[in-house]
C-alpha atoms as a PDB file:
ATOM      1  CA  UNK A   1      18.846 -10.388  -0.534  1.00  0.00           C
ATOM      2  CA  UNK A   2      20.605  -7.099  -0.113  1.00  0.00           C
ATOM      3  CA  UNK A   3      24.045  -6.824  -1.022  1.00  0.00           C
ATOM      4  CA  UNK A   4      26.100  -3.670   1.016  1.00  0.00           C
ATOM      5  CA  UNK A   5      29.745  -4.714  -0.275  1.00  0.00           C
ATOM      6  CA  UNK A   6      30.793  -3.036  -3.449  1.00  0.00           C
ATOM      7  CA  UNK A   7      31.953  -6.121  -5.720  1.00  0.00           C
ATOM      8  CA  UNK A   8      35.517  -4.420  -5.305  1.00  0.00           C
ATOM      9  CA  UNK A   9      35.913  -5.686  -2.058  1.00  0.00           C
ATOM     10  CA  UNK A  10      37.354  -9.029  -2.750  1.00  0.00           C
ATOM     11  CA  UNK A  11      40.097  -9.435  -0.617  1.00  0.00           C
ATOM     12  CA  UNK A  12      38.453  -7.061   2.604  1.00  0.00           C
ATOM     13  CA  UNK A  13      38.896  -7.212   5.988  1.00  0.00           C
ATOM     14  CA  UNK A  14      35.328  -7.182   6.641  1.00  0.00           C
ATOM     15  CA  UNK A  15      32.198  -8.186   4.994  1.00  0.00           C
ATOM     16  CA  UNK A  16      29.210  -7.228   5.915  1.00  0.00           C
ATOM     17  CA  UNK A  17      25.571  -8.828   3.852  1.00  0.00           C
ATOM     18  CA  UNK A  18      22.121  -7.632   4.946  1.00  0.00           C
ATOM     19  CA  UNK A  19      19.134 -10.376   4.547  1.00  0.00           C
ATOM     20  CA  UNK A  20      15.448 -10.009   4.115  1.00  0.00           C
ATOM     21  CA  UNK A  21      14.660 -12.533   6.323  1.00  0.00           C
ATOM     22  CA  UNK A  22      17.328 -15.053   6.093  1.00  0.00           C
ATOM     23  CA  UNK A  23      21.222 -15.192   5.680  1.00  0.00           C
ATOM     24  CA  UNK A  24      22.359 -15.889   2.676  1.00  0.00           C
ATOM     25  CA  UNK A  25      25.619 -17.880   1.493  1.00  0.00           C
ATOM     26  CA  UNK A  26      28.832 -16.814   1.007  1.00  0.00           C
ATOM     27  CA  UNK A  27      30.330 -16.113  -2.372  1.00  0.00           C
ATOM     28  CA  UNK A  28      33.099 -17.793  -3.489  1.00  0.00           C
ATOM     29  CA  UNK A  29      34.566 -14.829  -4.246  1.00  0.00           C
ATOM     30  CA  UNK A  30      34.799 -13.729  -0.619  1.00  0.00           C
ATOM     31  CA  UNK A  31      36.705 -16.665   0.589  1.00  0.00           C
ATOM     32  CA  UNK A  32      39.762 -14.711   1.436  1.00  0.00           C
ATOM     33  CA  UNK A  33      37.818 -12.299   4.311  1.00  0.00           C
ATOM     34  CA  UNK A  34      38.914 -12.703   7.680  1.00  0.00           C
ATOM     35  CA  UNK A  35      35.629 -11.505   9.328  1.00  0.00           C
ATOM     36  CA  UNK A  36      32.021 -12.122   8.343  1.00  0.00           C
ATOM     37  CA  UNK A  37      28.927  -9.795   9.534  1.00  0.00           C
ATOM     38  CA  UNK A  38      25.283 -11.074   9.118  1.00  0.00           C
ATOM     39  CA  UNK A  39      22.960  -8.100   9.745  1.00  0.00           C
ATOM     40  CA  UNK A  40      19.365  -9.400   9.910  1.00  0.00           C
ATOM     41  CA  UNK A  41      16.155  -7.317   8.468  1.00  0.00           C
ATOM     42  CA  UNK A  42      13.269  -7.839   9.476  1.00  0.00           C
ATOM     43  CA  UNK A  43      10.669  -8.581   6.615  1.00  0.00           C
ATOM     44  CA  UNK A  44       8.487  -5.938   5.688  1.00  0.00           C
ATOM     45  CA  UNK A  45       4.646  -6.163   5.111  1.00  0.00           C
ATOM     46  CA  UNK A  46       3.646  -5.187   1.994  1.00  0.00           C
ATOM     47  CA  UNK A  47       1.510  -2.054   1.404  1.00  0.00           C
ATOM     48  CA  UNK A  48      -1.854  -3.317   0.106  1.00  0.00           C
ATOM     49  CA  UNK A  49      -2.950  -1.421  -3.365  1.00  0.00           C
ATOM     50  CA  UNK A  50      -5.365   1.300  -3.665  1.00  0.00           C
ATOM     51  CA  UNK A  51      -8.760   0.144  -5.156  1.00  0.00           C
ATOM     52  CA  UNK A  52     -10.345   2.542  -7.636  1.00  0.00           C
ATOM     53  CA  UNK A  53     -13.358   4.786  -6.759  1.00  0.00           C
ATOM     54  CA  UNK A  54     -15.615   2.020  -8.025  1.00  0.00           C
ATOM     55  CA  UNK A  55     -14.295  -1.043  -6.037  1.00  0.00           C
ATOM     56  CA  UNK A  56     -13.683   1.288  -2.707  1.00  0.00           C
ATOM     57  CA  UNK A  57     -18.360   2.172  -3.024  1.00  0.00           C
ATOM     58  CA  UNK A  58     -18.876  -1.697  -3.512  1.00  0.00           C
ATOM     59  CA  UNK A  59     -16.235  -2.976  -0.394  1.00  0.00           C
ATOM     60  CA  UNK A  60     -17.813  -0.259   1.392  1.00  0.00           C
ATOM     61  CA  UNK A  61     -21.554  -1.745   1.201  1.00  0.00           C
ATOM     62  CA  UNK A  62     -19.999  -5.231   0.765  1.00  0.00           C
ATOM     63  CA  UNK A  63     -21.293  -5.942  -2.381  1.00  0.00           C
ATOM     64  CA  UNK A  64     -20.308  -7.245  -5.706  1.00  0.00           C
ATOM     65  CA  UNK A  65     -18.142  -4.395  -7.648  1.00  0.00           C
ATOM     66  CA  UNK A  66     -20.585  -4.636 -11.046  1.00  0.00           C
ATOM     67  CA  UNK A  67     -21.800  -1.465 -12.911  1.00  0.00           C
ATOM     68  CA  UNK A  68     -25.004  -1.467 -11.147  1.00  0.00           C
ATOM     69  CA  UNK A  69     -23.754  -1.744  -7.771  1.00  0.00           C
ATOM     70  CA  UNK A  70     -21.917   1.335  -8.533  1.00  0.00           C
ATOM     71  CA  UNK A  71     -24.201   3.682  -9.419  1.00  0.00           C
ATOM     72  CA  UNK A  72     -26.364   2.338  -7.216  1.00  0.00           C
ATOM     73  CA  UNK A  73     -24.480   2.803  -3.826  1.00  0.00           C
ATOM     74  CA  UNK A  74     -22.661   6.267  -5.333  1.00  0.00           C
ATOM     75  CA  UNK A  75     -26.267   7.344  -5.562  1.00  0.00           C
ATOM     76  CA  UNK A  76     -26.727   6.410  -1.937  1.00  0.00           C
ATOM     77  CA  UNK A  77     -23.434   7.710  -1.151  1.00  0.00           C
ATOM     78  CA  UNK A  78     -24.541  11.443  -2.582  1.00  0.00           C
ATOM     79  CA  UNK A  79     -28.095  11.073  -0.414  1.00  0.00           C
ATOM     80  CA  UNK A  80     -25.971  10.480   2.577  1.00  0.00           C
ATOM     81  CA  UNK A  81     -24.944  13.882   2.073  1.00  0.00           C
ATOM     82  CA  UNK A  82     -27.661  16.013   0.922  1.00  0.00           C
ATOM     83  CA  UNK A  83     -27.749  17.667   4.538  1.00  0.00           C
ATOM     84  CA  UNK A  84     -24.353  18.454   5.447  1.00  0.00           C
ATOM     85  CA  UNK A  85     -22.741  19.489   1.878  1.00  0.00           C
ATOM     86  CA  UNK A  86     -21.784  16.495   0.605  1.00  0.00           C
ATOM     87  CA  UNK A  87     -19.755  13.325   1.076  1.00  0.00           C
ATOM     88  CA  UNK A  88     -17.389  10.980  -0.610  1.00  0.00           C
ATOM     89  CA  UNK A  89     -15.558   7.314   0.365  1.00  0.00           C
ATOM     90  CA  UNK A  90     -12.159   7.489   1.394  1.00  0.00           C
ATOM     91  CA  UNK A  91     -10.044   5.462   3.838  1.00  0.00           C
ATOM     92  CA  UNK A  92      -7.976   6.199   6.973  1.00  0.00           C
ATOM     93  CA  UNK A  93      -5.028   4.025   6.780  1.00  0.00           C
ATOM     94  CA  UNK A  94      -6.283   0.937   4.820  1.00  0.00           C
ATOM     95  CA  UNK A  95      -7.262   1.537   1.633  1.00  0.00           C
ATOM     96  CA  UNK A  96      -9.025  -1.580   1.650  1.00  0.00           C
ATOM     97  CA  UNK A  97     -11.253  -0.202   4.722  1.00  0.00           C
ATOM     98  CA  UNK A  98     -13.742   2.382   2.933  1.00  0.00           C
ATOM     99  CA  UNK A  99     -15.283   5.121   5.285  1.00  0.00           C
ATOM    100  CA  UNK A 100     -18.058   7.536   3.459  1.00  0.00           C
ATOM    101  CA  UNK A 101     -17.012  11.212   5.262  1.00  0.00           C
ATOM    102  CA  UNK A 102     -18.594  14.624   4.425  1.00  0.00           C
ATOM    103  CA  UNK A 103     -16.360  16.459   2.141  1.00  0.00           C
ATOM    104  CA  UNK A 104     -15.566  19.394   4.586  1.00  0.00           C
ATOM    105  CA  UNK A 105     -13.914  17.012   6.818  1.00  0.00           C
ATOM    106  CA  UNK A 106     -11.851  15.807   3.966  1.00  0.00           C
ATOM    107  CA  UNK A 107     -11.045  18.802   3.024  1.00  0.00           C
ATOM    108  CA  UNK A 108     -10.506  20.364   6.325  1.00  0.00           C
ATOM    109  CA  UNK A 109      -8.268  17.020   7.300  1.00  0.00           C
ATOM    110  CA  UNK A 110      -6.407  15.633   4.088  1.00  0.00           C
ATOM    111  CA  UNK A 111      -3.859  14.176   5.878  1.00  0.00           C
ATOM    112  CA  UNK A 112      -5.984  11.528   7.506  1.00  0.00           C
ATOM    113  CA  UNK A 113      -8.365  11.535   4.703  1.00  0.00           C
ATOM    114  CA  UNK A 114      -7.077   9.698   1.567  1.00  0.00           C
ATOM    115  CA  UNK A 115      -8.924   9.736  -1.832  1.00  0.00           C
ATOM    116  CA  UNK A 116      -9.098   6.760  -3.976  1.00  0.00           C
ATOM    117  CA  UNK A 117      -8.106   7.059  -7.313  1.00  0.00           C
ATOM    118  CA  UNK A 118     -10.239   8.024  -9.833  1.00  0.00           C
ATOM    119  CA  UNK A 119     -10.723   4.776 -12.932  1.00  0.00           C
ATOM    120  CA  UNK A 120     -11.390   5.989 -16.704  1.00  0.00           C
ATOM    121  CA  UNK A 121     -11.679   2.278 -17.168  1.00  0.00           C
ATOM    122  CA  UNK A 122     -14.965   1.554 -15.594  1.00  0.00           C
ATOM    123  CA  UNK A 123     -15.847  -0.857 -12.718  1.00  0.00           C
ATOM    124  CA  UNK A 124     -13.119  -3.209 -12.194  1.00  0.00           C
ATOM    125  CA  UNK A 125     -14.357  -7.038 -12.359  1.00  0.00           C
END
């Protein structure tokens, strides 16, 4: 819940509370308002997390994100792009939706090409 009144307001004409989803109850301390405003929010989806580098070549072949599968499918990534310069896994709007995409493009377009980040830890398990 999302307070807007400053706790000041004790003895206000108007109150006004914002709720994420529901409406919550008055305070005691508000008994004395003569008007009370409910503004309703609508709940807001949560933005997924970006995998690492890693995790986003294993969802991409839909595989198990071991060590192995990594360099594996990287490799396979890399031969994808022998012919037109290059190519690397990104994503679009959903970082958990991988898309392999030749590295001019991505360059040309980083708006609607994302990177994942980079891991110094290794494949994630």
């Amino acid at each position: 819940m999302y307070q807007v009144v400053p706790s000041s307001y004790k003895e206000c004409t108007k109150l006004v509370y914002v709720s994420v989803p529901s409406v919550p109850s008055v305070p005691s301390s508000y008994k004395k308002c003569t008007k009370l405003v409910y503004v309703s929010v609508p709940s807001v989806p949560s933005v997924p997390s970006v995998p690492s580098v890693p995790k986003a070549v294993c969802m991409y072949f839909s595989q198990e994100c071991t060590d192995e599968n990594y360099e594996k499918f990287s490799k396979k990534i890399e031969d994808f792009g022998v012919d037109v310069g290059g190519m690397d896994i990104c994503y679009l709007e959903d970082p958990r939706k991988p898309v392999v995409v030749s590295l001019d493009k991505i360059s040309a377009e980083p708006s609607i090409y994302k990177m994942y980040v980079a891991s110094s830890k290794g494949v994630p398990t």
